[in-house]
C-alpha atoms as a PDB file:
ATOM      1  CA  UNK A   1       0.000   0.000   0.000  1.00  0.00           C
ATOM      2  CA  UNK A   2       3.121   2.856   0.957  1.00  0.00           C
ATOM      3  CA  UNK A   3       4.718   1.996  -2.447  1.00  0.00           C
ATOM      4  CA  UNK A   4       1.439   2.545  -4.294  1.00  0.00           C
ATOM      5  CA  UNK A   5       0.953   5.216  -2.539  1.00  0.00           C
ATOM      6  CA  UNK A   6       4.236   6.690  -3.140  1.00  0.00           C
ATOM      7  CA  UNK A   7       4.185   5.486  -7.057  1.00  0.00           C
ATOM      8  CA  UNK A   8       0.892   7.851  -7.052  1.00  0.00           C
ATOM      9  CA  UNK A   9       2.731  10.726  -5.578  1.00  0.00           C
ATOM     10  CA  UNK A  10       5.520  10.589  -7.717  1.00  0.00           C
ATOM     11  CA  UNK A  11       3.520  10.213 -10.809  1.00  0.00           C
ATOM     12  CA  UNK A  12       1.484  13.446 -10.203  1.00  0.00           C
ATOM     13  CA  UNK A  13       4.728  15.552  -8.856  1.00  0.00           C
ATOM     14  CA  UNK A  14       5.764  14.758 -12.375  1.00  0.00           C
ATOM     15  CA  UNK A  15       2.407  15.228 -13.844  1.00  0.00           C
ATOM     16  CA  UNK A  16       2.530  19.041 -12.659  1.00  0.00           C
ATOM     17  CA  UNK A  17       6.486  19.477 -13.800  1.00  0.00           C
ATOM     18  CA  UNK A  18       5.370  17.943 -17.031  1.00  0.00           C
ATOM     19  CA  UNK A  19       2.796  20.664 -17.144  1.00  0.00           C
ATOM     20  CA  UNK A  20       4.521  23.519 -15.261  1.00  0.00           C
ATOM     21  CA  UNK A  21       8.020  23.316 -16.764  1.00  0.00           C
ATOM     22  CA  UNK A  22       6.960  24.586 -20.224  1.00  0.00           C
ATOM     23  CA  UNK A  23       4.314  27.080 -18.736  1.00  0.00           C
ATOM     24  CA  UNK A  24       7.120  28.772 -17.064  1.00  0.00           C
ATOM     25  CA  UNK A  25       9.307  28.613 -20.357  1.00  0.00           C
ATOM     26  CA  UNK A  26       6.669  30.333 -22.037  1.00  0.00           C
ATOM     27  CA  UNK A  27       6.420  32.804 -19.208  1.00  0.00           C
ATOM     28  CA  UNK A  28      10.348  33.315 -19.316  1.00  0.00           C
ATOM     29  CA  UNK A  29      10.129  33.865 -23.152  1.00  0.00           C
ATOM     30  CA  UNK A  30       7.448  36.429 -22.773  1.00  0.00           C
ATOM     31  CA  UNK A  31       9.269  38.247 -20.539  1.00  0.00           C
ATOM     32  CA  UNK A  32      12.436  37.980 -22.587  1.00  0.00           C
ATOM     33  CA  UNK A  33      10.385  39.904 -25.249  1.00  0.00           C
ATOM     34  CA  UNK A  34       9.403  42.473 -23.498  1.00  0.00           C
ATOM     35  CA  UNK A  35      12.699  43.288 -21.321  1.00  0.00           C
ATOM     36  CA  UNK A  36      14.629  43.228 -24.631  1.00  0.00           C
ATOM     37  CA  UNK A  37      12.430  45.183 -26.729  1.00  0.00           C
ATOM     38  CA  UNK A  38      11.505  42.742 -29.784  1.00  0.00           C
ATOM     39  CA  UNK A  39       8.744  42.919 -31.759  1.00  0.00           C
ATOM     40  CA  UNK A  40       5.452  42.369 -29.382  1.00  0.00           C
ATOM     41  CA  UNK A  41       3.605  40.288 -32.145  1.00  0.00           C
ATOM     42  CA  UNK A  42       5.834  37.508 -30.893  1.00  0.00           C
ATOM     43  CA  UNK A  43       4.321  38.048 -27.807  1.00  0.00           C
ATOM     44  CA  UNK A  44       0.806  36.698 -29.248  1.00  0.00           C
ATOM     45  CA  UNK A  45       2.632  33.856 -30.957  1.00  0.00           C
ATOM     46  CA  UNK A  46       4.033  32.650 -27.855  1.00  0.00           C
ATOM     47  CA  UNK A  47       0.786  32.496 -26.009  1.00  0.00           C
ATOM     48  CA  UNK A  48      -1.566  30.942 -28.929  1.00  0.00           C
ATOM     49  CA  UNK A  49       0.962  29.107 -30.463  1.00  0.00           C
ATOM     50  CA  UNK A  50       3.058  28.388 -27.711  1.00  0.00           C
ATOM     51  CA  UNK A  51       5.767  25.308 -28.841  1.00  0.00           C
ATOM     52  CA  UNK A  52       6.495  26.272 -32.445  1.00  0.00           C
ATOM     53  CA  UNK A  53       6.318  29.975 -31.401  1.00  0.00           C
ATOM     54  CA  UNK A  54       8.682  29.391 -28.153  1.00  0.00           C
ATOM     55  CA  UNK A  55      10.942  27.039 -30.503  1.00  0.00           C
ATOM     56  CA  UNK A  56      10.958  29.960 -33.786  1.00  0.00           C
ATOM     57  CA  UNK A  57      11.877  32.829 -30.864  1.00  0.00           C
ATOM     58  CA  UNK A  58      14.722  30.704 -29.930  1.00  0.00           C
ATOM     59  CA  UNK A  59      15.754  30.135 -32.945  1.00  0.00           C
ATOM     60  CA  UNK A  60      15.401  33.511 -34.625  1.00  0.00           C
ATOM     61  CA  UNK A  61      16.121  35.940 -31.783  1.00  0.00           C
ATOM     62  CA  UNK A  62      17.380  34.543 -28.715  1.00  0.00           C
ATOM     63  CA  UNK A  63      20.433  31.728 -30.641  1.00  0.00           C
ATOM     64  CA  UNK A  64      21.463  33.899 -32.839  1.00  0.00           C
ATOM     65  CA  UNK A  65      22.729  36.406 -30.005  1.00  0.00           C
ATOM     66  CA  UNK A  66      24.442  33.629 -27.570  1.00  0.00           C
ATOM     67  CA  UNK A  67      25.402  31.100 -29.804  1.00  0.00           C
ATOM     68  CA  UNK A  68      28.833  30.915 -30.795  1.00  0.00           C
ATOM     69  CA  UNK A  69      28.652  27.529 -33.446  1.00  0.00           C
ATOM     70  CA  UNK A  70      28.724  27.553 -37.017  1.00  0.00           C
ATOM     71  CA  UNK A  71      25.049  25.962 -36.921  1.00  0.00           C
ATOM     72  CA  UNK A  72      23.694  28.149 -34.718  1.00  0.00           C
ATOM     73  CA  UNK A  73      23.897  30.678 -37.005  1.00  0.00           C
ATOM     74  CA  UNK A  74      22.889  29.067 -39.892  1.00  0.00           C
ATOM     75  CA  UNK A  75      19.453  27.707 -38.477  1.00  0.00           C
ATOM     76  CA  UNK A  76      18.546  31.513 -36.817  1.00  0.00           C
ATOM     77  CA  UNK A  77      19.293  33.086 -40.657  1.00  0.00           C
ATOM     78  CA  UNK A  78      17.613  30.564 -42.371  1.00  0.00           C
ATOM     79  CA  UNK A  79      14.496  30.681 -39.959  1.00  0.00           C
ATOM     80  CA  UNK A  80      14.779  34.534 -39.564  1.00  0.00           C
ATOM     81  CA  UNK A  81      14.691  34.510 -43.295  1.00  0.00           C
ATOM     82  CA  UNK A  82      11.430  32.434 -43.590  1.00  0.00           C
ATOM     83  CA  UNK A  83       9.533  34.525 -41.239  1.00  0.00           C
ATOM     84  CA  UNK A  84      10.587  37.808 -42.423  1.00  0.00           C
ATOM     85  CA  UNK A  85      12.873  37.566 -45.361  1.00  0.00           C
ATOM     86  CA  UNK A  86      14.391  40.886 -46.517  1.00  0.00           C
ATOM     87  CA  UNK A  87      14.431  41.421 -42.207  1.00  0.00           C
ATOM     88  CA  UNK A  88      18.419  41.090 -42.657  1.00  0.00           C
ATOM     89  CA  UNK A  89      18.650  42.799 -46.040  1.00  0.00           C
ATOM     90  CA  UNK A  90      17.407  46.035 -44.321  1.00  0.00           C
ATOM     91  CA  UNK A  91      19.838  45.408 -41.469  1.00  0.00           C
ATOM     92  CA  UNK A  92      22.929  45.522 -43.573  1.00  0.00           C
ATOM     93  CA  UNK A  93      21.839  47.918 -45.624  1.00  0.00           C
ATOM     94  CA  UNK A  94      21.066  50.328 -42.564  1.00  0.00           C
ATOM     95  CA  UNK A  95      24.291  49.205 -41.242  1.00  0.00           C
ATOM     96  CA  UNK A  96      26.353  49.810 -44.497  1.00  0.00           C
ATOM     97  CA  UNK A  97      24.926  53.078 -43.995  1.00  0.00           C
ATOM     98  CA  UNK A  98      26.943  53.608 -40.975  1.00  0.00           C
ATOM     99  CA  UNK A  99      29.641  51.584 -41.399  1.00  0.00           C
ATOM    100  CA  UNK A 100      31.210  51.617 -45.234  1.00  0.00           C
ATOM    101  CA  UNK A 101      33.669  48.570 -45.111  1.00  0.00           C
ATOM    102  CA  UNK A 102      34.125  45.354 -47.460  1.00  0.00           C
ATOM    103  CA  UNK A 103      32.527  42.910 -45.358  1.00  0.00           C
ATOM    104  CA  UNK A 104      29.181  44.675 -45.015  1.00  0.00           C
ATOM    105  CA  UNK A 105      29.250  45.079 -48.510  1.00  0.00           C
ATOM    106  CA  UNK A 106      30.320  41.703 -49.340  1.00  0.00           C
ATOM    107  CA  UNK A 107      27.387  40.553 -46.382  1.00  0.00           C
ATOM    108  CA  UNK A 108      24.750  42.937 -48.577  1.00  0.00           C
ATOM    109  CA  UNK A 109      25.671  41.208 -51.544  1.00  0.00           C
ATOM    110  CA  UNK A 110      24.975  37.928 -50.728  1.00  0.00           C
ATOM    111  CA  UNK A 111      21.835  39.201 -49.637  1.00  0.00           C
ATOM    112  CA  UNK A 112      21.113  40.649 -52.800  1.00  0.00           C
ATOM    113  CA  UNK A 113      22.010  37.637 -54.976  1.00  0.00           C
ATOM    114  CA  UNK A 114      19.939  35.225 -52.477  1.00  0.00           C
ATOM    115  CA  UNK A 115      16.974  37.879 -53.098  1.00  0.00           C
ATOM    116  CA  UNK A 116      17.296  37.236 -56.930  1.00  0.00           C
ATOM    117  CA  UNK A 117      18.524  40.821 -57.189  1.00  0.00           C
ATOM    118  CA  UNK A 118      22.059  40.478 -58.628  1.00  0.00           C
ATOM    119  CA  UNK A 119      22.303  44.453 -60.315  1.00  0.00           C
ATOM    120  CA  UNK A 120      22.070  45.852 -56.646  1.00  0.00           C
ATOM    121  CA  UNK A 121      25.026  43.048 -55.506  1.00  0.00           C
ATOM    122  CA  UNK A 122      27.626  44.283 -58.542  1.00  0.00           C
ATOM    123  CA  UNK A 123      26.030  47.930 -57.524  1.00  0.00           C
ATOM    124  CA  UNK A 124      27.355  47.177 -54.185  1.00  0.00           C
ATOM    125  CA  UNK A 125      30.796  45.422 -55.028  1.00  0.00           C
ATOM    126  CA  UNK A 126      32.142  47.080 -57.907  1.00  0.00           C
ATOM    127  CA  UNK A 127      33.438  49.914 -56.159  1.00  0.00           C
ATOM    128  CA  UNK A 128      35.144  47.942 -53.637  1.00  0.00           C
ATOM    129  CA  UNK A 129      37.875  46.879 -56.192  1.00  0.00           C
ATOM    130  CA  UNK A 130      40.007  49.799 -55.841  1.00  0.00           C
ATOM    131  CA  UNK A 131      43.352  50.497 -53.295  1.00  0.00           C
ATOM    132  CA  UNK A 132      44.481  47.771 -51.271  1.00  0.00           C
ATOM    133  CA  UNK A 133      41.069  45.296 -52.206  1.00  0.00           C
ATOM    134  CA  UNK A 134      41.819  45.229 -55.544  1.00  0.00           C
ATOM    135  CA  UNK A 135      43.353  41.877 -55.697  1.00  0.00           C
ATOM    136  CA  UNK A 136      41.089  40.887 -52.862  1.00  0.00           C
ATOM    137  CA  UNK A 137      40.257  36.813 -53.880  1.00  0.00           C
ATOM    138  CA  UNK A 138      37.202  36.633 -52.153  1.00  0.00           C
ATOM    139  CA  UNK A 139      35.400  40.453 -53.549  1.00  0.00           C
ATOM    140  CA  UNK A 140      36.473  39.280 -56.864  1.00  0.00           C
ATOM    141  CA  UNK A 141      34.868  35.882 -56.431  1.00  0.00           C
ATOM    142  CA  UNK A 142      31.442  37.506 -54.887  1.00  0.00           C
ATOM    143  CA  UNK A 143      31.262  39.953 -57.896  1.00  0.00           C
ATOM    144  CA  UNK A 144      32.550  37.353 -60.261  1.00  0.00           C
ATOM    145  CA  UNK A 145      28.811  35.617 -59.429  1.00  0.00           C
ATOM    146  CA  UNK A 146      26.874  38.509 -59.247  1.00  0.00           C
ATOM    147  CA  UNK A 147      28.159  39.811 -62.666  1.00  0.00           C
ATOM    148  CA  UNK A 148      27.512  36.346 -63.941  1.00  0.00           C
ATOM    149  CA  UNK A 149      23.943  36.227 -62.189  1.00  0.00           C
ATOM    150  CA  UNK A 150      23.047  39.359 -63.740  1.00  0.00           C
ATOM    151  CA  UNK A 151      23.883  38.728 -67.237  1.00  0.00           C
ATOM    152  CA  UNK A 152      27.522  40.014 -67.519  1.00  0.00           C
ATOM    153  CA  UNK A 153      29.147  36.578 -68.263  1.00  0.00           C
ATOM    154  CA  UNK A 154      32.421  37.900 -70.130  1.00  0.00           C
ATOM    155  CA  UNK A 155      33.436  40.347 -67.158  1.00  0.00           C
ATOM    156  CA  UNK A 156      32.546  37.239 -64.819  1.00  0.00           C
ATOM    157  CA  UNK A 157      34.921  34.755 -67.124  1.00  0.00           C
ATOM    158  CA  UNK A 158      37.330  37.899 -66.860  1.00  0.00           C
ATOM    159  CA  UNK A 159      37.385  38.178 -63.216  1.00  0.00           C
ATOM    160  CA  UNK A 160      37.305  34.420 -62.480  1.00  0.00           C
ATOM    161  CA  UNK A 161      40.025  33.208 -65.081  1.00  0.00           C
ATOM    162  CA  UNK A 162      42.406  35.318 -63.957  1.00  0.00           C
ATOM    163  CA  UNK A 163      41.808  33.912 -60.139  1.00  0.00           C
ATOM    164  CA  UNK A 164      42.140  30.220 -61.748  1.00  0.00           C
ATOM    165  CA  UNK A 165      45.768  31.573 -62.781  1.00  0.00           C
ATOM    166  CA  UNK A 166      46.425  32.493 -59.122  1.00  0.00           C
ATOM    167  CA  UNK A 167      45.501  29.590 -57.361  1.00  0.00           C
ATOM    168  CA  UNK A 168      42.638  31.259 -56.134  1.00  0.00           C
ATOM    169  CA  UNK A 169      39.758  28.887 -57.369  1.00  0.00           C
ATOM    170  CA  UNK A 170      40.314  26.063 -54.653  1.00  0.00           C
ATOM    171  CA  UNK A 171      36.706  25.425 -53.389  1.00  0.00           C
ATOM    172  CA  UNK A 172      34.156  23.076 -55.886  1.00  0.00           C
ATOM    173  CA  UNK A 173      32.042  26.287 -55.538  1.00  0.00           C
ATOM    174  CA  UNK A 174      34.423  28.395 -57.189  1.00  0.00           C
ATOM    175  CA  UNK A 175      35.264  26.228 -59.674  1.00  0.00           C
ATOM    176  CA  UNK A 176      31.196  25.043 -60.199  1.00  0.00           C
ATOM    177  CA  UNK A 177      31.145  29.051 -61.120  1.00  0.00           C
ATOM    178  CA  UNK A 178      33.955  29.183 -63.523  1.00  0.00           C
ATOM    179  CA  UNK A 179      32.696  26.187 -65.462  1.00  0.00           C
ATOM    180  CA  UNK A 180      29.684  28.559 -65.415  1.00  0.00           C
ATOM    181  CA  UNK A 181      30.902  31.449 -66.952  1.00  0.00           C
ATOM    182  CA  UNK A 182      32.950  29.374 -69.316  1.00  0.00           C
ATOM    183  CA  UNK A 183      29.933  27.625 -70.471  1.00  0.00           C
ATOM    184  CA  UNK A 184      27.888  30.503 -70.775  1.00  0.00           C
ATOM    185  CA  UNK A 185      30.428  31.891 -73.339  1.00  0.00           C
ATOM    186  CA  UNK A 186      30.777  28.898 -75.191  1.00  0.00           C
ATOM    187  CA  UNK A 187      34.397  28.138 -74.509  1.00  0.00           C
ATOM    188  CA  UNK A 188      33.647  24.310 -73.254  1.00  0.00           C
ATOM    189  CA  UNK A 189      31.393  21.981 -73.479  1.00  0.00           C
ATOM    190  CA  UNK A 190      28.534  23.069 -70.346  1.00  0.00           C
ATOM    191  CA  UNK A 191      27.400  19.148 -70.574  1.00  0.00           C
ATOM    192  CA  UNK A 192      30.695  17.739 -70.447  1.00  0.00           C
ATOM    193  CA  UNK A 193      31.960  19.979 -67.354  1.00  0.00           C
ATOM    194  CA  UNK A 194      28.770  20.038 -65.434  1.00  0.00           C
ATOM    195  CA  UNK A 195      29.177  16.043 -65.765  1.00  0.00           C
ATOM    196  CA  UNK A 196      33.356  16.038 -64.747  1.00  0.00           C
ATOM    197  CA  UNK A 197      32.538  18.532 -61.884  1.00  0.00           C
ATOM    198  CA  UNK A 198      29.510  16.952 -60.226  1.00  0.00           C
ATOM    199  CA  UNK A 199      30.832  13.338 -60.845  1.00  0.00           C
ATOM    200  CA  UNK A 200      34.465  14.049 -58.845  1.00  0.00           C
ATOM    201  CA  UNK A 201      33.013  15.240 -56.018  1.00  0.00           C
ATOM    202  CA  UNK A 202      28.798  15.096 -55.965  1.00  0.00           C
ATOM    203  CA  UNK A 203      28.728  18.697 -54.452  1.00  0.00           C
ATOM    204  CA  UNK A 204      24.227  18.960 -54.928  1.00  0.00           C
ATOM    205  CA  UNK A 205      24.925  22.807 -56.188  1.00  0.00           C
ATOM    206  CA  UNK A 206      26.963  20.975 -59.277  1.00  0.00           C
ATOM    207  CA  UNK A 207      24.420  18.636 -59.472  1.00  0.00           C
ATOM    208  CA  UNK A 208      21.430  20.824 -60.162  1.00  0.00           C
ATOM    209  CA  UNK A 209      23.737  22.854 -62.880  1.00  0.00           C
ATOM    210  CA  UNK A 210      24.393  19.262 -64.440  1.00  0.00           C
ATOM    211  CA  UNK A 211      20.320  18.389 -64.260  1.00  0.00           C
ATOM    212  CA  UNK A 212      19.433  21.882 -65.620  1.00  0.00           C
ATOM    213  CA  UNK A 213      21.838  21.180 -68.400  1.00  0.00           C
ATOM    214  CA  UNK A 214      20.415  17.863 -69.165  1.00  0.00           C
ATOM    215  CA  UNK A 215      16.652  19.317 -69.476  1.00  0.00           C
ATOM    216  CA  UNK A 216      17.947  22.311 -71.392  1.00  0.00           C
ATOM    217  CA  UNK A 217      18.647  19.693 -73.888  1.00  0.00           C
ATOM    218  CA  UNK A 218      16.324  17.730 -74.232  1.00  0.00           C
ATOM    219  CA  UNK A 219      17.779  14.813 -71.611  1.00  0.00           C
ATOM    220  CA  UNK A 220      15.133  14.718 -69.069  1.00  0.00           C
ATOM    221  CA  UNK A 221      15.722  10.954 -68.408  1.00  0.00           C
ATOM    222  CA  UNK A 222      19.456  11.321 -67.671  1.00  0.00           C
ATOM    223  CA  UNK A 223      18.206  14.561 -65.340  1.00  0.00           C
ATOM    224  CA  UNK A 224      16.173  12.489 -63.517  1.00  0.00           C
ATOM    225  CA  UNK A 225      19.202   9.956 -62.466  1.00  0.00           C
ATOM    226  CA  UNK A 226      21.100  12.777 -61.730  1.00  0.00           C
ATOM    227  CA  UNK A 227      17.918  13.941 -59.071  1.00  0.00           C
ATOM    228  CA  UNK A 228      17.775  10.536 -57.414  1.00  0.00           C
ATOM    229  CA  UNK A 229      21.363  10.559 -57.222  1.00  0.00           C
ATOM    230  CA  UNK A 230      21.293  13.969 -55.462  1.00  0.00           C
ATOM    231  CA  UNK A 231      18.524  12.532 -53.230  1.00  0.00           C
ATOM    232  CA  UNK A 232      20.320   9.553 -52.368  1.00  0.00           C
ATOM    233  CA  UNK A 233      23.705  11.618 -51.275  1.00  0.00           C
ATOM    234  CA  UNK A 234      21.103  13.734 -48.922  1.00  0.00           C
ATOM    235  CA  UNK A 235      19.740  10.900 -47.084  1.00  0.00           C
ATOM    236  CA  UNK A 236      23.355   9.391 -46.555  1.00  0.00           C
ATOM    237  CA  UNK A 237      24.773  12.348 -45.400  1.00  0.00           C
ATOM    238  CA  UNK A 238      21.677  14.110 -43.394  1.00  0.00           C
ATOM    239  CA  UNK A 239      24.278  16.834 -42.421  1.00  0.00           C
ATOM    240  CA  UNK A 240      23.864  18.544 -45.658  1.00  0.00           C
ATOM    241  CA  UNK A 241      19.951  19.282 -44.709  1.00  0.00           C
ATOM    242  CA  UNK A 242      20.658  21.994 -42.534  1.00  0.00           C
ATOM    243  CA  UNK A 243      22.702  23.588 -45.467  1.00  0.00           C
ATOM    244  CA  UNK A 244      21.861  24.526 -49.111  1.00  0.00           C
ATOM    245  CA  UNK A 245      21.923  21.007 -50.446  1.00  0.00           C
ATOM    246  CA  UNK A 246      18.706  20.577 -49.793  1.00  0.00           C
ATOM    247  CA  UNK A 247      17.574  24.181 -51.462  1.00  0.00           C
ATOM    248  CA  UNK A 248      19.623  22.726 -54.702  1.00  0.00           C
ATOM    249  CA  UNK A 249      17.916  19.203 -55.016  1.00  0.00           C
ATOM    250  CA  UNK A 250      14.260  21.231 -54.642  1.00  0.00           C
ATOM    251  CA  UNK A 251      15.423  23.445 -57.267  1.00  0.00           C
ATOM    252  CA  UNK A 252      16.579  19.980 -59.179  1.00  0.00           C
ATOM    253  CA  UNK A 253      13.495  18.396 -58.496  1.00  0.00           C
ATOM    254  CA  UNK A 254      11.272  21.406 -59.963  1.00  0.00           C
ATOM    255  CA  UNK A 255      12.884  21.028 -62.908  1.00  0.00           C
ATOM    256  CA  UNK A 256      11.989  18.329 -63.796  1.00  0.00           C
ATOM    257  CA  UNK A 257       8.546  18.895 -62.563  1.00  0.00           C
ATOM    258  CA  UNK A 258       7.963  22.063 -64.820  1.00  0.00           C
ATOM    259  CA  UNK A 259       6.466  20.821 -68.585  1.00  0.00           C
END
């Protein structure tokens, strides 16, 4: 009878943490809001949608400002970015206002070019290229893609062979985006390289420029291998799912599904 007893009263101490614990988060996170001035509309997500609004206000404003990894940072962009996407575009661009140096214009770039908005990203870069940043690998390589991305392919092959002579195209990335520009002038063959590139090394951003290539032409039964291939790389390395692998094989797989 005492060890029933005392089974009961354990179960229903937990019964109330179980219920009280995440009560009091809540209450915490409401309070963080309004102590540290963020917008009070997350205030009314946290009461009526209490878990996924406690778990986005982690993520978006409270990670972002104490963590110190790598991932942190990548999951509080990415979800600050779905909630209110051009949020961080306006913050750079406020804070280029203020503070005129290359890596809040290199920062606003990226923004730009993830916005679709590549003009504004060369806008922003070109005039960076002058006194000591002129040989600057990285500036060049950031304005290398945004001339390519909007439509300047010959100053893009310009900017990116002469980086290939310096050693300075090391990353698949870089590379991926010479054998871009390269292709987009005609000087190889875009099938050919888009195959060589994602075959050595099955980086997903070469494999959507080899599946786009493949459709472009007519090949939509190769592109397909090529999306199942990407698909099967993603679910035996589920690290690249918090990165933009996944972003590339939806972009892939959209191809495919377009007429």
């Amino acid at each position: 009878m005492v060890n029933r007893t005392g089974l009961f009263m354990i179960q229903s101490a937990m019964a109330i943490l179980f219920w009280l614990v995440p009560l009091a988060l809540q209450l915490l996170l409401i309070i963080h809001v309004i102590k540290t001035g963020r917008n009070t509309l997350w205030i009314f997500l946290l009461i009526f949608v209490p878990l996924v609004g406690g778990l986005a206000y982690l993520i978006v404003e409270v990670l972002p400002g104490i963590g110190k990894s790598r991932a942190a940072r990548v999951a509080g962009t990415a979800m600050a970015k779905a909630i209110n996407p051009s949020r961080r575009r306006r913050e750079l661009e406020s804070l280029l206002s203020m503070q005129d140096t290359v890596r809040n214009r290199l920062d606003l770039a990226e923004e730009y070019l993830a916005a679709e908005e590549p003009h504004k990203a060369v806008e922003v870069l070109q005039p960076c290229l002058a006194g000591v940043h002129t040989s600057d690998p990285e500036l060049r390589r950031s304005l290398a893609s945004a001339l390519l991305a909007s439509g300047r392919g010959a100053d893009a092959l310009s900017l990116l062979e002469r980086l290939s002579s310096e050693g300075r195209l090391e990353a698949v990335s870089d590379r991926l985006l010479l054998v871009r520009a390269r292709a987009e002038g005609g000087s190889v063959d875009a099938l050919e390289a888009y195959r060589g590139l994602y075959e050595g090394d099955r980086g997903l951003e070469a494999g959507y420029w080899y599946a786009a290539c493949l459709v472009s032409r007519g090949l939509r039964d190769q592109a397909g291998e090529v999306v199942r291939d990407m698909r099967e790389q993603l679910r035996r390395f589920p690290q690249f799912k918090g990165t933009m692998g996944k972003a590339w094989l939806a972009k892939a797989a959209r191809l495919l599904a377009a007429k």
